[in-house]
Protein backbone atom coordinates (compact mmCIF):
# COMPACT_ATOMS: atom_id res chain seq x y z
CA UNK A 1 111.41 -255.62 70.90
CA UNK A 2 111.69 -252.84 73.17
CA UNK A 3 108.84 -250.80 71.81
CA UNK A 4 106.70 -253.80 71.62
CA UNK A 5 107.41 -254.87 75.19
CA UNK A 6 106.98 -251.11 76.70
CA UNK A 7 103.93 -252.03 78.36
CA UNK A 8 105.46 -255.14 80.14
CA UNK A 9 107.23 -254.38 83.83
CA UNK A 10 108.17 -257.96 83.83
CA UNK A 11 110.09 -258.38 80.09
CA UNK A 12 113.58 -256.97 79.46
CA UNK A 13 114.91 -257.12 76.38
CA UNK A 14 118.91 -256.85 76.47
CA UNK A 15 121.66 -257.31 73.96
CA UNK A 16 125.13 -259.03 74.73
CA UNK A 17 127.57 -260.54 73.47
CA UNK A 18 129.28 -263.81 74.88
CA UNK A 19 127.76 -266.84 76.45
CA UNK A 20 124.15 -265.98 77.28
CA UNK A 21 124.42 -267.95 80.51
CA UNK A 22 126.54 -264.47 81.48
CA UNK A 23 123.72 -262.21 80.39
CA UNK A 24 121.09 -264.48 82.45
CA UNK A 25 124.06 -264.40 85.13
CA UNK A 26 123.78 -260.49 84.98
CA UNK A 27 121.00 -259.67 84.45
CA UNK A 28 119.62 -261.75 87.33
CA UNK A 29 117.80 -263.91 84.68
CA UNK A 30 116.84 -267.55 85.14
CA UNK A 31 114.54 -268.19 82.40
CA UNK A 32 115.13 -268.05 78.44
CA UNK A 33 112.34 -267.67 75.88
CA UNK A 34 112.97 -269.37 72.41
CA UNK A 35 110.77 -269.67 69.46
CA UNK A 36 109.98 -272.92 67.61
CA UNK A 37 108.93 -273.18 63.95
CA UNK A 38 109.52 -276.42 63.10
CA UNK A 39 110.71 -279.73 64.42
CA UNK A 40 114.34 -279.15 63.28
CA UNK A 41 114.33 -275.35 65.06
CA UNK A 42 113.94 -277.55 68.28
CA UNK A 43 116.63 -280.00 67.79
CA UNK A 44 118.92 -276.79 67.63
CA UNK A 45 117.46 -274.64 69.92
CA UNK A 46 117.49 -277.62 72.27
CA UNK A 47 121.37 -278.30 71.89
CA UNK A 48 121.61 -274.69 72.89
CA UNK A 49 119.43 -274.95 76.13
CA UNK A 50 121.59 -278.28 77.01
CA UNK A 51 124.35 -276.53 76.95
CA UNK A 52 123.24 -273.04 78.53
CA UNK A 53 122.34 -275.86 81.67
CA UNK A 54 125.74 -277.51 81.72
CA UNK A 55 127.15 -274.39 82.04
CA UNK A 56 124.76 -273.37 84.56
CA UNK A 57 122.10 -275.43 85.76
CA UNK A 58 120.04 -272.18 86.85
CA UNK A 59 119.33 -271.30 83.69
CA UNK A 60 115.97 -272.78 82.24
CA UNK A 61 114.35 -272.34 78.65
CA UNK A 62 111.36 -272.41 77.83
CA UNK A 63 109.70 -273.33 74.37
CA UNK A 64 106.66 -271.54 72.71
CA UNK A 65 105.84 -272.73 69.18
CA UNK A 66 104.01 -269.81 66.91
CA UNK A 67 100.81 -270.03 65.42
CA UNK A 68 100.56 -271.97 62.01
CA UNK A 69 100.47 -269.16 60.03
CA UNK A 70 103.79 -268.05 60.99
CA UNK A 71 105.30 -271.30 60.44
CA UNK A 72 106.74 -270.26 57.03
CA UNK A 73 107.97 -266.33 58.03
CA UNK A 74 111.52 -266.00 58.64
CA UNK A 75 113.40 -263.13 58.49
CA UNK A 76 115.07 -263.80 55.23
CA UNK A 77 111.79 -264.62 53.67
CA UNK A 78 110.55 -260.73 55.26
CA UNK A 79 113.66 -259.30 54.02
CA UNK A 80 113.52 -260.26 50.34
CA UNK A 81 109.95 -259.35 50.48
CA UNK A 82 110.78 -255.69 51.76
CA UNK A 83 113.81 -255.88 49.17
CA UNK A 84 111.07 -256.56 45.96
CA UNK A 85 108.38 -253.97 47.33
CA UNK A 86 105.98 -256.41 49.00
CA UNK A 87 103.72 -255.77 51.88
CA UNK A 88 104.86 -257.33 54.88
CA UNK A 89 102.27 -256.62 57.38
CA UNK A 90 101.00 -259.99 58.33
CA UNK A 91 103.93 -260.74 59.47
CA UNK A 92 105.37 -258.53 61.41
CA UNK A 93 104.31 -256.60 64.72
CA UNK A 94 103.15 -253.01 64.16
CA UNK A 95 106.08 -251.51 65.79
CA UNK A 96 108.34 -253.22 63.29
CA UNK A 97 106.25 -252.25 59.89
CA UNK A 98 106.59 -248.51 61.57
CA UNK A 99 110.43 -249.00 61.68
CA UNK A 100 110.38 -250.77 57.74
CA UNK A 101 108.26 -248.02 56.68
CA UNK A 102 110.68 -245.27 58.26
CA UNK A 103 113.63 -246.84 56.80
CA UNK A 104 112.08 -246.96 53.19
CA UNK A 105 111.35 -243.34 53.26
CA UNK A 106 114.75 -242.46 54.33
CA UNK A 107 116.14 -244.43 51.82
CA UNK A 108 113.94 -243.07 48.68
């Protein structure tokens, strides 16, 4: 995410652990971006958001759905791909097929 975010002033990517109303908290961050597949992906993702405002009612996601033809990639799906030799390409960023493709040569 970093490398494909480089070019962005106004995106930083962080990892935590803990309640992510502490990261925002930190990291001076009011707004988090989730991902929606599907119907059900919202009904979790917006029990999360409910209670990241409870426990701080600064703290605002926001929803982007993905393009339908990303509806059916999820990382497990990529991963046993990669695992059986497929080409994974269209759907992943660039910077991640450069990391896949690294990894496969260091394993061979």
């Amino acid at each position: 995410l970093q490398d494909i975010f480089k070019d962005e002033p106004k995106i930083k990517v962080v990892v935590y652990e803990g309640l992510t109303v502490e990261c925002c908290r930190k990291v001076k961050a009011n707004y988090v971006v989730r991902g929606i597949r599907y119907v059900n992906d919202f009904e979790y993702e917006k029990a999360i958001a409910d209670m990241n405002r409870s426990l701080d009612e600064n703290i605002e996601t926001i929803f982007l759905t993905c393009l339908p033809k990303y509806t059916s990639v999820a990382s497990t799906l990529v991963r046993d791909v990669i695992k059986n030799g497929g080409d994974v390409s269209q759907f992943v960023p660039d910077a991640v097929l450069k990391t896949i493709r690294q990894n496969n040569k260091q394993e061979m």
